[in-house]
C-alpha atoms as a PDB file:
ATOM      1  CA  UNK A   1      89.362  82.237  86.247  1.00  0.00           C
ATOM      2  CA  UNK A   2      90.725  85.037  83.566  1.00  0.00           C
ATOM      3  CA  UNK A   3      89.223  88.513  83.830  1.00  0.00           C
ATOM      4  CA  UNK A   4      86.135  88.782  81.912  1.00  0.00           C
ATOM      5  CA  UNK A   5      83.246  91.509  82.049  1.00  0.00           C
ATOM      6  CA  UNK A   6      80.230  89.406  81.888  1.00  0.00           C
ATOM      7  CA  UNK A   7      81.480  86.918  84.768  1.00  0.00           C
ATOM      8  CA  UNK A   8      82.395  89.938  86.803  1.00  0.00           C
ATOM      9  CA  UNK A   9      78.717  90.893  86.644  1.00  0.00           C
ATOM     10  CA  UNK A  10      77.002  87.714  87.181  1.00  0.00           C
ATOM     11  CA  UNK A  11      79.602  87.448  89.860  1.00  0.00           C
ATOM     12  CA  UNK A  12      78.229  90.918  90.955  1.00  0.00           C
ATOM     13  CA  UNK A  13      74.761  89.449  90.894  1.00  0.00           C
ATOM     14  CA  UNK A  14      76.193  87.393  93.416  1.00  0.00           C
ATOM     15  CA  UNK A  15      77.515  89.317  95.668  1.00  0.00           C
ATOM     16  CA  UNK A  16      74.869  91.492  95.844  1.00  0.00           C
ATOM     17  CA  UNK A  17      72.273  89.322  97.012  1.00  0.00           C
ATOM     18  CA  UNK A  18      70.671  89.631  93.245  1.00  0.00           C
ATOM     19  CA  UNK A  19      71.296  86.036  92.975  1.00  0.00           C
ATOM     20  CA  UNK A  20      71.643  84.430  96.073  1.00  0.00           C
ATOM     21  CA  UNK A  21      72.568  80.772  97.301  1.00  0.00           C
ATOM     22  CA  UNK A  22      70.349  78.107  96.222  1.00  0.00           C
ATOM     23  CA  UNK A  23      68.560  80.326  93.456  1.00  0.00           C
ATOM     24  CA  UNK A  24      67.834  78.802  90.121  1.00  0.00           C
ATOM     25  CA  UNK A  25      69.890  80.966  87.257  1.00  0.00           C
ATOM     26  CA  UNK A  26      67.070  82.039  84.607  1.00  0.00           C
ATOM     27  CA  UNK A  27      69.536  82.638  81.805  1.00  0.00           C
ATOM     28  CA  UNK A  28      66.400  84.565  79.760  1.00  0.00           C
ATOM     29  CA  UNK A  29      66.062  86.936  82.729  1.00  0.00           C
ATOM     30  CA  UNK A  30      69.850  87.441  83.023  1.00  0.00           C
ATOM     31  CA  UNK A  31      70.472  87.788  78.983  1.00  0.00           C
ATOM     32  CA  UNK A  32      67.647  90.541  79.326  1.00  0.00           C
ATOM     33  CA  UNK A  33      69.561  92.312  83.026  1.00  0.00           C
ATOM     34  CA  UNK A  34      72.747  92.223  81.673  1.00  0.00           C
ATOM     35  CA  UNK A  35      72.054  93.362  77.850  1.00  0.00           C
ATOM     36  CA  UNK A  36      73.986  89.848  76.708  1.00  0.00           C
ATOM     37  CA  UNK A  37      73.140  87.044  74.568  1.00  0.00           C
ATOM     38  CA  UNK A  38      72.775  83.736  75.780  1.00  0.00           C
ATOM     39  CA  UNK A  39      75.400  81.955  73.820  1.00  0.00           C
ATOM     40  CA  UNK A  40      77.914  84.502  76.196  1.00  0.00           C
ATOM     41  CA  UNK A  41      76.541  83.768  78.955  1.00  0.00           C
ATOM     42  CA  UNK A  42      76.635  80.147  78.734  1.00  0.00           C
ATOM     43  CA  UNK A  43      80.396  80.522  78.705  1.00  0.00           C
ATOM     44  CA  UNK A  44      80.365  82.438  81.309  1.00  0.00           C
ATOM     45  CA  UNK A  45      78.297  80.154  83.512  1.00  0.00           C
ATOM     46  CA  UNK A  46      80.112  77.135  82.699  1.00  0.00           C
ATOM     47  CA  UNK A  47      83.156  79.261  83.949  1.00  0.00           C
ATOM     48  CA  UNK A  48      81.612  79.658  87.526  1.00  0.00           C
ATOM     49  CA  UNK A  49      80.140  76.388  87.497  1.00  0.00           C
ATOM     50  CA  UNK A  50      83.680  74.896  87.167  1.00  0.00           C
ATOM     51  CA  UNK A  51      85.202  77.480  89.910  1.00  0.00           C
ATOM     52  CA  UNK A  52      82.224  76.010  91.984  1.00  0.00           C
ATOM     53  CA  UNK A  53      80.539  79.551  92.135  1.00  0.00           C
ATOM     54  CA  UNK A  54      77.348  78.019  90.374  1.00  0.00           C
ATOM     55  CA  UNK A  55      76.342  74.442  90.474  1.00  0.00           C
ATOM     56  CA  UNK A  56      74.688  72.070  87.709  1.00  0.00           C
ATOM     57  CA  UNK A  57      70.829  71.188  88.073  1.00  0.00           C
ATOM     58  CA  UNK A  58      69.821  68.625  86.291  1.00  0.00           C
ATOM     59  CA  UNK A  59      67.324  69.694  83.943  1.00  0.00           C
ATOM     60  CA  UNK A  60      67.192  72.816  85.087  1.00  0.00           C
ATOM     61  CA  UNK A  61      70.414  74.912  84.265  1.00  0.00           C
ATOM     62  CA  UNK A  62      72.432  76.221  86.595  1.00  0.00           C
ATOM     63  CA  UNK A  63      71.674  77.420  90.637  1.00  0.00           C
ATOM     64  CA  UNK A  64      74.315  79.395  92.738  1.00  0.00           C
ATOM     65  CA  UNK A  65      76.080  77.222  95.188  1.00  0.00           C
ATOM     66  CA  UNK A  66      74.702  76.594  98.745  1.00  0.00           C
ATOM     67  CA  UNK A  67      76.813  76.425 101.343  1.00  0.00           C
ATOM     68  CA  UNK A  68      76.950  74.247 105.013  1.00  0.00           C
ATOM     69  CA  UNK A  69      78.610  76.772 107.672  1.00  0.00           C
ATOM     70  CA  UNK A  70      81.220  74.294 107.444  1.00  0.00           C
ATOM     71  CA  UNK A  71      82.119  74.705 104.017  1.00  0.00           C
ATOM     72  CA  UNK A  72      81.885  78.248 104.531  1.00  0.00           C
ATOM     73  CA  UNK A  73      84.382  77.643 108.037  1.00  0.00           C
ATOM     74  CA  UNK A  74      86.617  75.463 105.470  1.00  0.00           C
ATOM     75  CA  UNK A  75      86.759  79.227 102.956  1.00  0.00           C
ATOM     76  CA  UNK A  76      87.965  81.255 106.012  1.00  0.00           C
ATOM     77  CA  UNK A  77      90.362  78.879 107.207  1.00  0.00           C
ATOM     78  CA  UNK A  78      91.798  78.779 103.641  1.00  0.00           C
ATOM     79  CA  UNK A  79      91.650  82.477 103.046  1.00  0.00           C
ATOM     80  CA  UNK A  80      93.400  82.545 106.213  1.00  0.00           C
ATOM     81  CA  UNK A  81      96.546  80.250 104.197  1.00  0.00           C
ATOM     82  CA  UNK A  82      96.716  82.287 101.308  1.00  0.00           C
ATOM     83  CA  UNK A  83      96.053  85.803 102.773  1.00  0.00           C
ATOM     84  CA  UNK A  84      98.574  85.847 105.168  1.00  0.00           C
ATOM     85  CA  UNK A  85     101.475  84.578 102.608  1.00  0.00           C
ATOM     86  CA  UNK A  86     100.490  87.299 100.431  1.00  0.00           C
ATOM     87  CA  UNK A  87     100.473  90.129 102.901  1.00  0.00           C
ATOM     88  CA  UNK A  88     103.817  89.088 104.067  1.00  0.00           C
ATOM     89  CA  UNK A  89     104.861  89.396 100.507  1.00  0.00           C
ATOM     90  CA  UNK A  90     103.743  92.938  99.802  1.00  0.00           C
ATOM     91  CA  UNK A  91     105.645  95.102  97.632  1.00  0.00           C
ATOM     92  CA  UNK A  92     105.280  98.096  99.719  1.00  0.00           C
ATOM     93  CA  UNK A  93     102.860 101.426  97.778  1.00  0.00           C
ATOM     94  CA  UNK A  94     104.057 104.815  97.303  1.00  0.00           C
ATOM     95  CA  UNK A  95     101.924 107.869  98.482  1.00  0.00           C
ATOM     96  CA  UNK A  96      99.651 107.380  95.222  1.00  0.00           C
ATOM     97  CA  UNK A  97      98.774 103.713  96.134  1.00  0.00           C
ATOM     98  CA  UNK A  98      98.001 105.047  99.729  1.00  0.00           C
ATOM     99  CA  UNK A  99      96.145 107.813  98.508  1.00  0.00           C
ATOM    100  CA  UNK A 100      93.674 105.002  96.760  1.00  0.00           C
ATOM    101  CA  UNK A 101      93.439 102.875  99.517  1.00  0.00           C
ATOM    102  CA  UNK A 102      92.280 105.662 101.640  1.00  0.00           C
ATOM    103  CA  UNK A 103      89.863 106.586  98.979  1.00  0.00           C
ATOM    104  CA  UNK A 104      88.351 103.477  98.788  1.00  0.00           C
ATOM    105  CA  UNK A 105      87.703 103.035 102.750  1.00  0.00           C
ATOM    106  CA  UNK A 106      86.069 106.290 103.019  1.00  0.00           C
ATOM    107  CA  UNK A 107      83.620 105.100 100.167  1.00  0.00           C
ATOM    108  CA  UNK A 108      83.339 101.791 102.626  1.00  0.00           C
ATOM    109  CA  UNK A 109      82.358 104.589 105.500  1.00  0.00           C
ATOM    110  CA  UNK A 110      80.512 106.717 103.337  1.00  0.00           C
ATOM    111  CA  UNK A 111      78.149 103.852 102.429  1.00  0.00           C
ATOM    112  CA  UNK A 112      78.502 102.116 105.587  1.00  0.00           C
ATOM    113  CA  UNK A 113      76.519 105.333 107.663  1.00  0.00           C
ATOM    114  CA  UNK A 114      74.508 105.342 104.750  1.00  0.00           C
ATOM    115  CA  UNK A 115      73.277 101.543 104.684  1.00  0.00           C
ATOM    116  CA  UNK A 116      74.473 101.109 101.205  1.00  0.00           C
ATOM    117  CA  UNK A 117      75.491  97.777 101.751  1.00  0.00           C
ATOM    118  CA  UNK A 118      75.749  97.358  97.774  1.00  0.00           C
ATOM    119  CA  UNK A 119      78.430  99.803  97.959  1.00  0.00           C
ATOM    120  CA  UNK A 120      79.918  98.915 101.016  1.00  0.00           C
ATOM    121  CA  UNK A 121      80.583  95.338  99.927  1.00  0.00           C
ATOM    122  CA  UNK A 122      81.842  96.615  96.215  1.00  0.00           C
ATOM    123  CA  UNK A 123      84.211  99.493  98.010  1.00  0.00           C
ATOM    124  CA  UNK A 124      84.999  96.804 100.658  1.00  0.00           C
ATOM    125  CA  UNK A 125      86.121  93.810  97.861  1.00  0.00           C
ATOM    126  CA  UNK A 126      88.382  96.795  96.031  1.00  0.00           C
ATOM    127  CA  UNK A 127      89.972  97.735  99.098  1.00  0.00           C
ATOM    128  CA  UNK A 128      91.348  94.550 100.172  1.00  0.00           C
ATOM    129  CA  UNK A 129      92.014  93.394  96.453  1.00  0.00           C
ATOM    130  CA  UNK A 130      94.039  96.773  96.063  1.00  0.00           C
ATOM    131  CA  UNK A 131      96.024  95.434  98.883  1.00  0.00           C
ATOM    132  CA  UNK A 132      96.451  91.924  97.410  1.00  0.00           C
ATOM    133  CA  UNK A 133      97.559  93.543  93.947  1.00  0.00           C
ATOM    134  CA  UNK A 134     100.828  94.662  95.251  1.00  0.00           C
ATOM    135  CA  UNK A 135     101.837  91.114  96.458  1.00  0.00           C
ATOM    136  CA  UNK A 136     104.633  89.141  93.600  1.00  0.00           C
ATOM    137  CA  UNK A 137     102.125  85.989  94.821  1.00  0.00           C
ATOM    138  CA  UNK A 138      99.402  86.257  91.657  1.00  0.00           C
ATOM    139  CA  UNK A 139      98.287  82.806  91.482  1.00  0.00           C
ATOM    140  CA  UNK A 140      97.457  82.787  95.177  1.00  0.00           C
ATOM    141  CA  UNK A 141      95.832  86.331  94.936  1.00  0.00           C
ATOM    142  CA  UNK A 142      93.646  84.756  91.795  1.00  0.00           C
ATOM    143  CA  UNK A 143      92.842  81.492  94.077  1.00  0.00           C
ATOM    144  CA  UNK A 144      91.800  84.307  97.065  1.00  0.00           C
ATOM    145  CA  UNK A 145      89.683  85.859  94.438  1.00  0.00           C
ATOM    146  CA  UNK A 146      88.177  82.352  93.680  1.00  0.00           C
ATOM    147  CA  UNK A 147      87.459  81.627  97.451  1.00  0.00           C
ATOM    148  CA  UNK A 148      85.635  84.969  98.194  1.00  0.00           C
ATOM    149  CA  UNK A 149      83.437  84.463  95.121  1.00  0.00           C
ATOM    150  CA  UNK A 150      82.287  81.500  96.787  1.00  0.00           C
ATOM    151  CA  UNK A 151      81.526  83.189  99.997  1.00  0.00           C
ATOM    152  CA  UNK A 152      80.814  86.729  98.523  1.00  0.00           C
ATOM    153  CA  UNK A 153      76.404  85.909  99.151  1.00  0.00           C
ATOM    154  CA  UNK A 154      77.025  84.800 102.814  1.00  0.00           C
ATOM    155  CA  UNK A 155      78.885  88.152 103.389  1.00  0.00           C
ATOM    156  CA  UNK A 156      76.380  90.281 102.023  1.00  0.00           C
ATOM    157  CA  UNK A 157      74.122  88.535 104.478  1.00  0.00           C
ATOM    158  CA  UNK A 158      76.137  89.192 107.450  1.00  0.00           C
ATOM    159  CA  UNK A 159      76.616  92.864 106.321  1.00  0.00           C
ATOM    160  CA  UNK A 160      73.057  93.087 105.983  1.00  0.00           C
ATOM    161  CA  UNK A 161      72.108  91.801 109.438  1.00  0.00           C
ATOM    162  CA  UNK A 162      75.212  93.382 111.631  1.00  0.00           C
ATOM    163  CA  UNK A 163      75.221  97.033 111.508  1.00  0.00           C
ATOM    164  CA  UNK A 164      78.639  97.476 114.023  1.00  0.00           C
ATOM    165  CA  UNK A 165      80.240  95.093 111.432  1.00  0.00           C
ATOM    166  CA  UNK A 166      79.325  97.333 108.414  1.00  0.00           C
ATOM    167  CA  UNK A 167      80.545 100.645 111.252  1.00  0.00           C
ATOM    168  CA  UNK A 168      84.051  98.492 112.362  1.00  0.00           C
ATOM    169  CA  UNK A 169      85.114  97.864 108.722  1.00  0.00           C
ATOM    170  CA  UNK A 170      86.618 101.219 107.842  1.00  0.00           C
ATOM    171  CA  UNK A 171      87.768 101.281 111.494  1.00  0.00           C
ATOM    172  CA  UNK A 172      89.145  98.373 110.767  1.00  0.00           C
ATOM    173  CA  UNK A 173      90.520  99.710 107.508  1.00  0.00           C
ATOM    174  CA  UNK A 174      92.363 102.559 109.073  1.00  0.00           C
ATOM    175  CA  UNK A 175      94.287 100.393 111.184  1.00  0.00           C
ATOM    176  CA  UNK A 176      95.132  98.518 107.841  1.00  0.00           C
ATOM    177  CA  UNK A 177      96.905 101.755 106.192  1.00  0.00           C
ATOM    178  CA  UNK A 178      98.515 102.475 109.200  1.00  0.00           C
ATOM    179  CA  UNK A 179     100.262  99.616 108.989  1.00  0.00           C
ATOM    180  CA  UNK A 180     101.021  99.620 105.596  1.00  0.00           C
ATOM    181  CA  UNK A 181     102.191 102.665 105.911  1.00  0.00           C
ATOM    182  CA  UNK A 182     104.823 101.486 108.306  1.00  0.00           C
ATOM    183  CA  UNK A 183     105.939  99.071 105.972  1.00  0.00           C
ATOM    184  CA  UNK A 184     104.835  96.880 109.272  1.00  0.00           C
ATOM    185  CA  UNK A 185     103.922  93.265 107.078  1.00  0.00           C
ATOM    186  CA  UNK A 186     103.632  91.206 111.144  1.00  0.00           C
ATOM    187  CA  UNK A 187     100.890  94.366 112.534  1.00  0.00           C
ATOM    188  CA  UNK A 188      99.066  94.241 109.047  1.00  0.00           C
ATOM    189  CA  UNK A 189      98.605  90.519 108.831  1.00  0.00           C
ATOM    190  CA  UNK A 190      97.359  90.608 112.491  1.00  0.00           C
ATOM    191  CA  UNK A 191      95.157  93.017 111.816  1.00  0.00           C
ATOM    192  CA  UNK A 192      93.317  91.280 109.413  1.00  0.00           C
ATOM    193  CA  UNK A 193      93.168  87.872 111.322  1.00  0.00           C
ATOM    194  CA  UNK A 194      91.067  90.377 113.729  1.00  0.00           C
ATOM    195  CA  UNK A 195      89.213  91.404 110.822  1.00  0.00           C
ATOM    196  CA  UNK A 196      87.959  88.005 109.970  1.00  0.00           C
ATOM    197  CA  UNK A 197      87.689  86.894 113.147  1.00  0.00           C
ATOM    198  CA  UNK A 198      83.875  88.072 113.622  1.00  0.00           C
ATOM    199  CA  UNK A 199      82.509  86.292 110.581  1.00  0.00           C
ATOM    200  CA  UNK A 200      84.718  83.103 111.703  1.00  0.00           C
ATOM    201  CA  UNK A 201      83.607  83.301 115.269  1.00  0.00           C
ATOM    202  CA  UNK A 202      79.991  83.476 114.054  1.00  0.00           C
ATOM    203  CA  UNK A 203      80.315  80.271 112.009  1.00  0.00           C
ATOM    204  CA  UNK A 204      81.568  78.440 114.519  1.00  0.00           C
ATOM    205  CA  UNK A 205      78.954  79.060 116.872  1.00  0.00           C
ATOM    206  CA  UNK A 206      76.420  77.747 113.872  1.00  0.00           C
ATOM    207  CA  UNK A 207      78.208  74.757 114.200  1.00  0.00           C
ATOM    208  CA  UNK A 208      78.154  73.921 117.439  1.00  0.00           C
ATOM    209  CA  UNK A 209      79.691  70.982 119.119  1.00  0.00           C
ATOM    210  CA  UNK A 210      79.093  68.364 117.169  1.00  0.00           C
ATOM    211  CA  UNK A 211      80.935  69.647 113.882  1.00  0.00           C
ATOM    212  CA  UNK A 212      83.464  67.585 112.794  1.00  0.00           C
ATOM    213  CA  UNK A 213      86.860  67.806 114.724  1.00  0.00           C
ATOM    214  CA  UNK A 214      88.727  68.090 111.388  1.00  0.00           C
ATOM    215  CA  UNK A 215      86.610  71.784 110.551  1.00  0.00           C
ATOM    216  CA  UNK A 216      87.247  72.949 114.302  1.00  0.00           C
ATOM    217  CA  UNK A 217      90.753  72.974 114.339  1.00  0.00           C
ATOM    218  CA  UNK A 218      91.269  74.475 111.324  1.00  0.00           C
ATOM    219  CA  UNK A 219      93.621  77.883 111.560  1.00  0.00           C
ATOM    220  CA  UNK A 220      92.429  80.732 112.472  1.00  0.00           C
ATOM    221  CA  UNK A 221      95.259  82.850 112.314  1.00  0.00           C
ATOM    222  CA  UNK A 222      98.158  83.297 111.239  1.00  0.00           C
ATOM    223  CA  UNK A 223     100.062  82.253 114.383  1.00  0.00           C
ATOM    224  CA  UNK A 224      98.376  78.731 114.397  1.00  0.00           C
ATOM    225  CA  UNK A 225      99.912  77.855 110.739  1.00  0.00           C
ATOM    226  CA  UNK A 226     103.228  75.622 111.044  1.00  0.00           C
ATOM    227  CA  UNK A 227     106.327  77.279 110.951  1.00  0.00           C
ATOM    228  CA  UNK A 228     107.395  80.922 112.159  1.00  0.00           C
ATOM    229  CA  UNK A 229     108.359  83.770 109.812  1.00  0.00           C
ATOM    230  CA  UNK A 230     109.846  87.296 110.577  1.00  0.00           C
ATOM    231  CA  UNK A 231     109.967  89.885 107.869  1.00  0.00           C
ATOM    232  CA  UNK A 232     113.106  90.312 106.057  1.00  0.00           C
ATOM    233  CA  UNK A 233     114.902  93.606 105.845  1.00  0.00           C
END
């Protein structure tokens, strides 16, 4: 999906909880939030209707996509793919790109002791997509983009309900820089198969024993994907 304002802040809407999964879209009350017309914001919610962000209700419009823990298992296990690839691609930041990142996870802590969970999940999303943004791999940083759009509700619920989460994520952050600060592409992508590992963990225990074999041995890091690899230079 191409950069555009007004499906970064329906997307925002989103994320937020503002809209969340299952609700019907009332494009009168959105035209009227977002100061748009509606003939904009059609566009815009055809656009996440066809990235499966928003689905089609007969009748009705559109309704933000519900869904299954497995579905939701299925997102992890692909973010797991694409993520590590482009973290092992990473075109390494000067002090100035360093200097950001750091920024941005203190405004994750900041809002984090603060229960801003708004701003935690915004500072959170720009921290990680910093990262991402220094990787030669665009498509698969735009298809990363796609798949956390699709989960972005369900997070805002876990950060909402788990306060150590919302605490370990600029711990977890730290360790991040460190590593990138290294230059050390094997600790980094480690690091954040640990860092997804809560939310996966939880959604497997939703699913129980009778999920489908096929969801349950999906990877979960990046040392269960076929293959090896070992940083060149």
């Amino acid at each position: 999906m191409a950069d555009d304002p007004l499906t970064d802040d329906l997307c925002r809407l989103i994320r937020t909880g503002e809209l969340s999964p299952g609700q019907r879209v009332d494009q009168r009350l959105i035209a009227e939030r977002l100061q748009v017309s509606r003939t904009p914001l059609r566009e815009a919610l055809r656009a996440l209707a066809s990235d499966g962000i928003l689905t089609r209700v007969p009748n009705a419009g559109y309704a933000v996509a519900k869904l299954s823990a497995s579905d939701l298992l299925q997102c992890y296990s692909m973010r797991t793919l694409l993520e590590t690839e482009v973290l092992r691609s990473l075109e390494w930041p000067g002090p100035d790109g360093l200097n950001e990142l750091r920024a941005l996870n203190e405004a994750c802590r900041t809002a984090a002791e603060e229960g801003e969970i708004d701003r935690l999940i915004e500072a959170n999303r720009a921290f990680h997509f910093l990262t991402f943004s220094w990787s030669p791999l665009k498509i698969f940083v735009t298809e990363i983009e796609r798949i956390w759009r699709l989960s972005d509700p369900y997070r805002a619920l876990h950060y909402q309900s788990d306060r150590e989460r919302r605490k370990r994520a600029a711990v977890d952050h730290d360790a991040m820089i460190a590593a990138i600060e290294a230059e050390d592409a094997v600790q980094l992508v480690a690091l954040m198969d640990r860092h997804r590992f809560g939310s996966r963990s939880m959604l497997q225990n939703m699913l129980g024993p009778s999920a489908d074999t096929a969801v349950l041995t999906l990877p979960q890091a990046a040392r269960e994907l076929s293959g090896s690899w070992s940083p060149v230079g």
